[in-house]
N, C-alpha and C. Protein backbone atom coordinates (compact mmCIF):
# COMPACT_ATOMS: atom_id res chain seq x y z
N UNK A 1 -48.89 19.57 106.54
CA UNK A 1 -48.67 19.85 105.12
C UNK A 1 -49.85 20.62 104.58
N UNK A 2 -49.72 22.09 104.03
CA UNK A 2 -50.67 22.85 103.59
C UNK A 2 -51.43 21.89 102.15
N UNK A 3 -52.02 22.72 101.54
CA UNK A 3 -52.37 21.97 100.15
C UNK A 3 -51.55 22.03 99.44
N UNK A 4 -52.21 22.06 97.78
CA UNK A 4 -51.59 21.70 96.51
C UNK A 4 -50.86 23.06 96.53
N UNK A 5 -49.42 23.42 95.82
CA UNK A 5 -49.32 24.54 96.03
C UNK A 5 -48.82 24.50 94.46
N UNK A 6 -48.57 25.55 93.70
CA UNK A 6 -48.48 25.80 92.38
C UNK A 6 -46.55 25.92 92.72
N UNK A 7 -45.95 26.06 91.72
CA UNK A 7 -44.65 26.38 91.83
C UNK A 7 -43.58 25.81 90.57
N UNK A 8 -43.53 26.73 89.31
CA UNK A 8 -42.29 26.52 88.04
C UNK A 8 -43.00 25.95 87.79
N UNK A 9 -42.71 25.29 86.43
CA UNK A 9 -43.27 24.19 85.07
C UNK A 9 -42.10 23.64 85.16
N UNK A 10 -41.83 22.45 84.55
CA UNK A 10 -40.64 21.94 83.40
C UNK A 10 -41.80 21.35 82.43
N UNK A 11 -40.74 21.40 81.33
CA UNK A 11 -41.08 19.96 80.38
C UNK A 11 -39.65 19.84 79.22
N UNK A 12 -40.02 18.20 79.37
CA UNK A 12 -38.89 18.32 78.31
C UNK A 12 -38.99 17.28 77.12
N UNK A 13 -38.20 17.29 76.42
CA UNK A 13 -38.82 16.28 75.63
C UNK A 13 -37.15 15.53 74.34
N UNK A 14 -37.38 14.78 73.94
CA UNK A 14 -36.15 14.03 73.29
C UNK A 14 -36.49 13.27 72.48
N UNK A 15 -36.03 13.36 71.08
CA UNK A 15 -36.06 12.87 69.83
C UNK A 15 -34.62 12.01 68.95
N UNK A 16 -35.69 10.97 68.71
CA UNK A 16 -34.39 10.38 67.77
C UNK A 16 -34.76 10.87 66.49
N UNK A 17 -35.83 11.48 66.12
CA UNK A 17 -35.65 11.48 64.19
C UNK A 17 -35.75 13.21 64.30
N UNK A 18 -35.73 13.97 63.32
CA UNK A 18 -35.89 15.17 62.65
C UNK A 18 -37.23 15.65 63.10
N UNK A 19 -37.60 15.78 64.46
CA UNK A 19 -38.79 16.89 64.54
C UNK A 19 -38.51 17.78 65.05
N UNK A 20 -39.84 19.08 65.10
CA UNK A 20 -39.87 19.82 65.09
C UNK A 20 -40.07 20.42 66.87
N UNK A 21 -38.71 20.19 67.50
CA UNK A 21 -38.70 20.40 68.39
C UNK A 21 -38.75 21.69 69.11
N UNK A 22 -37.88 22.75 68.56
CA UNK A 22 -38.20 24.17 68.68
C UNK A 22 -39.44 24.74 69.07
N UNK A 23 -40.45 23.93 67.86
CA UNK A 23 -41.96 24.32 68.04
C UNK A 23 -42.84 24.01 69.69
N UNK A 24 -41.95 22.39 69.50
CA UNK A 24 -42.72 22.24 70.76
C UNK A 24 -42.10 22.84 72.00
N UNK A 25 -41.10 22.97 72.21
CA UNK A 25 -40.25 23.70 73.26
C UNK A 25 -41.22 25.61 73.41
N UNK A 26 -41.25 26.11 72.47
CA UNK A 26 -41.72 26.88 72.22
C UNK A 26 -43.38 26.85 73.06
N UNK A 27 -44.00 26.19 72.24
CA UNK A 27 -45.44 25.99 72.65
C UNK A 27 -45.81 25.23 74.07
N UNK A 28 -44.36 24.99 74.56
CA UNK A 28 -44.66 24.37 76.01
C UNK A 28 -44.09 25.00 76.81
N UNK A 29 -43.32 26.22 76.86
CA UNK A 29 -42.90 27.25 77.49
C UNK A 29 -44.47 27.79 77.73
N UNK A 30 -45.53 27.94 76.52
CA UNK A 30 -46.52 28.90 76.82
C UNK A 30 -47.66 28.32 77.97
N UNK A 31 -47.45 27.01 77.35
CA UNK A 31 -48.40 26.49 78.30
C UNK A 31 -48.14 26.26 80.02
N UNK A 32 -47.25 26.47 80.12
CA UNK A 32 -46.68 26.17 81.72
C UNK A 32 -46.34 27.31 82.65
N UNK A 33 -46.91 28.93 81.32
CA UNK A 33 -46.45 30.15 81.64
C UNK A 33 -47.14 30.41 82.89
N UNK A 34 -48.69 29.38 83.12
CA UNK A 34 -49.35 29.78 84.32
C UNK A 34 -48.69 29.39 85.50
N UNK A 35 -47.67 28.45 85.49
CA UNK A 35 -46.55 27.39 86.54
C UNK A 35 -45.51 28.79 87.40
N UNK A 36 -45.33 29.79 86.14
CA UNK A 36 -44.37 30.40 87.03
C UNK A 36 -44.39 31.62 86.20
N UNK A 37 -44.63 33.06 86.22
CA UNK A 37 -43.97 33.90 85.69
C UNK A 37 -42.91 35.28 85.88
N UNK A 38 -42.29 34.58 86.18
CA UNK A 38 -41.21 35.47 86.80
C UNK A 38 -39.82 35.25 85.77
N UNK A 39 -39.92 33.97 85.14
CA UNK A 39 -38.90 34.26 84.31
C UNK A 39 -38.77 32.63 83.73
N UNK A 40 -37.92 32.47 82.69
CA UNK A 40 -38.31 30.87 81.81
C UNK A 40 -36.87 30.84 81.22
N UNK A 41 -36.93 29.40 80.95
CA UNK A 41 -35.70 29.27 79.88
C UNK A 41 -35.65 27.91 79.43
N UNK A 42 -34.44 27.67 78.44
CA UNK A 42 -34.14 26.52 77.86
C UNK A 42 -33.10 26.06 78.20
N UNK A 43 -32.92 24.74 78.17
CA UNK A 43 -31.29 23.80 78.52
C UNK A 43 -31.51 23.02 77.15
N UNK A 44 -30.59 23.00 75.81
CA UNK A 44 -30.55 22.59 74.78
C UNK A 44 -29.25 21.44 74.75
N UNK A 45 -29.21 20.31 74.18
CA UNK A 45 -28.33 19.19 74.53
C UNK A 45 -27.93 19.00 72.73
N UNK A 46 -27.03 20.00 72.29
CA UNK A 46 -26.92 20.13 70.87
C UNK A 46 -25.39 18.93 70.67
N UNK A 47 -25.51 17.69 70.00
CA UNK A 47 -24.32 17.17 69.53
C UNK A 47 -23.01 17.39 71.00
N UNK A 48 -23.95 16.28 72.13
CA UNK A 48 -23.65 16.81 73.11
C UNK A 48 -23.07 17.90 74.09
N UNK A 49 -22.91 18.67 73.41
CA UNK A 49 -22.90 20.14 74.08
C UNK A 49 -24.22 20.66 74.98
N UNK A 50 -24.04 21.31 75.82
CA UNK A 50 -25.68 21.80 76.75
C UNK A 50 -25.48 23.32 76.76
N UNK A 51 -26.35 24.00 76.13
CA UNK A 51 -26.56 25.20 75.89
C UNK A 51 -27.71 25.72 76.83
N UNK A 52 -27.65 26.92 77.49
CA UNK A 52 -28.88 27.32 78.42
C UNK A 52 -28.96 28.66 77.91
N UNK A 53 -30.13 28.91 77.71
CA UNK A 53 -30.92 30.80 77.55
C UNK A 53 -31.94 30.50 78.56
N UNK A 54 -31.96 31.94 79.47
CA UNK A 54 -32.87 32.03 80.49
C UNK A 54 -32.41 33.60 80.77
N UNK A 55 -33.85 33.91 81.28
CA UNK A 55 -33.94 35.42 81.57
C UNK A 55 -34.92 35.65 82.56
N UNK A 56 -35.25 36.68 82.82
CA UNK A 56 -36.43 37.27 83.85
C UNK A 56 -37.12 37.81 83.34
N UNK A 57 -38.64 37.42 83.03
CA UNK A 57 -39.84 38.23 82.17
C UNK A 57 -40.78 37.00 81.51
N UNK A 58 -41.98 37.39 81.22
CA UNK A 58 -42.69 36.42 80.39
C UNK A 58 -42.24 35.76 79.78
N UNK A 59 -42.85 34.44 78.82
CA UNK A 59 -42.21 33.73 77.61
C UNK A 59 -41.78 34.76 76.43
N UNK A 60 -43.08 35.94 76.31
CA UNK A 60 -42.79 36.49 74.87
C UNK A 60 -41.97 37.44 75.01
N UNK A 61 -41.22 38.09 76.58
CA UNK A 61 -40.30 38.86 76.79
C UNK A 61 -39.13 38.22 76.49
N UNK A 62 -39.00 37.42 77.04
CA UNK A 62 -37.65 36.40 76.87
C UNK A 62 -37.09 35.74 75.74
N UNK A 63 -38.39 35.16 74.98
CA UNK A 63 -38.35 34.69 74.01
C UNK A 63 -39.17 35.44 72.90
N UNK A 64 -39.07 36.65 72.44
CA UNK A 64 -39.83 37.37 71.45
C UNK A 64 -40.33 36.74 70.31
N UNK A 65 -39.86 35.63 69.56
CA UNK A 65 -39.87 35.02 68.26
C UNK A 65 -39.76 33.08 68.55
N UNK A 66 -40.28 32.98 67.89
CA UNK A 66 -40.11 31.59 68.17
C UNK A 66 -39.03 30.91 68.28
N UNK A 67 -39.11 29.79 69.47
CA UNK A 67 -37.09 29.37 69.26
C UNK A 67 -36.56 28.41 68.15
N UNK A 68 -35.72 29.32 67.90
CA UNK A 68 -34.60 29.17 66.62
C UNK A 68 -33.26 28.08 67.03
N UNK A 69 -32.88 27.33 66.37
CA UNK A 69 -32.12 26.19 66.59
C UNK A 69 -31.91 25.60 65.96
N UNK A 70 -30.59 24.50 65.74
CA UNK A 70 -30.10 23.70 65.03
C UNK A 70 -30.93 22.46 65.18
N UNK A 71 -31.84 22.05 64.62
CA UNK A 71 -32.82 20.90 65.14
C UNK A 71 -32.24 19.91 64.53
N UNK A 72 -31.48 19.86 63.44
CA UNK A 72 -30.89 19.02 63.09
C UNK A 72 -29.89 17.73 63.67
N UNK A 73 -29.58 18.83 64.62
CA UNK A 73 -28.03 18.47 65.85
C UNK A 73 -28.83 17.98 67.40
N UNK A 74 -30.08 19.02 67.26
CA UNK A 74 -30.69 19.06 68.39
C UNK A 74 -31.60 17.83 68.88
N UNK A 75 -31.25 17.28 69.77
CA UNK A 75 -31.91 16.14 70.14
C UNK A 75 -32.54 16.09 71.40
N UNK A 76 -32.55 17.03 72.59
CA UNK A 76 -33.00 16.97 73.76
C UNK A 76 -33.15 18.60 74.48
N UNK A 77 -34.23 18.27 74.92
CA UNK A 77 -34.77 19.79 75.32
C UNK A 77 -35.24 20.11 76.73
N UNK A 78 -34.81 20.87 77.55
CA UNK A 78 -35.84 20.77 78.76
C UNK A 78 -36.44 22.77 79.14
N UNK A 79 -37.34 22.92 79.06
CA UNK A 79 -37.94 24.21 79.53
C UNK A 79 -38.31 24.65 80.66
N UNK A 80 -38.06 25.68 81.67
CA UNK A 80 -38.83 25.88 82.90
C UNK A 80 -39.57 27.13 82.82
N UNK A 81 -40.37 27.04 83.81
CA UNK A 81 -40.86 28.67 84.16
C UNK A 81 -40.72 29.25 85.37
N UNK A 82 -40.57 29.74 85.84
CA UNK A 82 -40.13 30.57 87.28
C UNK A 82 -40.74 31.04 88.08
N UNK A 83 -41.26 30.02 89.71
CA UNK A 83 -42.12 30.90 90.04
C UNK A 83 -41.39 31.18 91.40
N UNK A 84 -40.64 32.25 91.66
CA UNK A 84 -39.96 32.64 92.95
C UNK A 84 -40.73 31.92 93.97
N UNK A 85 -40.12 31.29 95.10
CA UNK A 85 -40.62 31.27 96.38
C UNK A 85 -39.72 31.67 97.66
N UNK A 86 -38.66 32.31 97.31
CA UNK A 86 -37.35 32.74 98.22
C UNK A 86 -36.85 33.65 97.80
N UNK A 87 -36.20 33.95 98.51
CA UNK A 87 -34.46 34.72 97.90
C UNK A 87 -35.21 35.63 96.49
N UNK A 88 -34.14 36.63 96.20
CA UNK A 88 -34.79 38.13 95.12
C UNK A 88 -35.05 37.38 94.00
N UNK A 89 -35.40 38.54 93.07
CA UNK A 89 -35.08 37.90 91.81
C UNK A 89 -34.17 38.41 91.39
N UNK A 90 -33.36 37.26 90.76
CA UNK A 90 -32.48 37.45 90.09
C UNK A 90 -31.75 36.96 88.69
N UNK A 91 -30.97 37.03 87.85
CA UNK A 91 -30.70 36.17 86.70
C UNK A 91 -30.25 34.98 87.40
């Protein structure tokens, strides 16, 4: 077994009251940008529905503006970052 090897971020996070989850989804995409950059996204768990945005490019390519959402509805969040170790890139 080689060493520690680096490879993607997640984080996720889940609320019962009215916060400001966007923000943190947002601000934890940036921090995990060193985990993987090849490409990031969100899995959103809106009034049980699961919504996914994901692309190929930095956080601020992908996500230009801070993420926007029904936070109201929104109760569960999970973020990754992308760090290829196989196969092309692709969407």
């Amino acid at each position: 077994m080689g060493g520690l090897k680096e490879a993607c971020g997640l984080f996720g996070i889940s609320s019962a009251h009215k916060e400001h989850i966007g923000l943190a989804c947002h601000y934890g995409l940036y921090a995990l940008q060193h985990r993987g950059q090849e490409g990031c996204g969100i899995a959103l768990n809106t009034d049980g529905e699961l919504s996914l945005q994901k692309d190929l490019g930095l956080v601020n390519e992908v996500f230009p503006k801070a993420l926007v959402f029904d936070e109201e509805k929104t109760r569960m969040a999970i973020v990754h970052t992308r760090y290829g170790t196989s196969g092309e890139r692709s969407r």
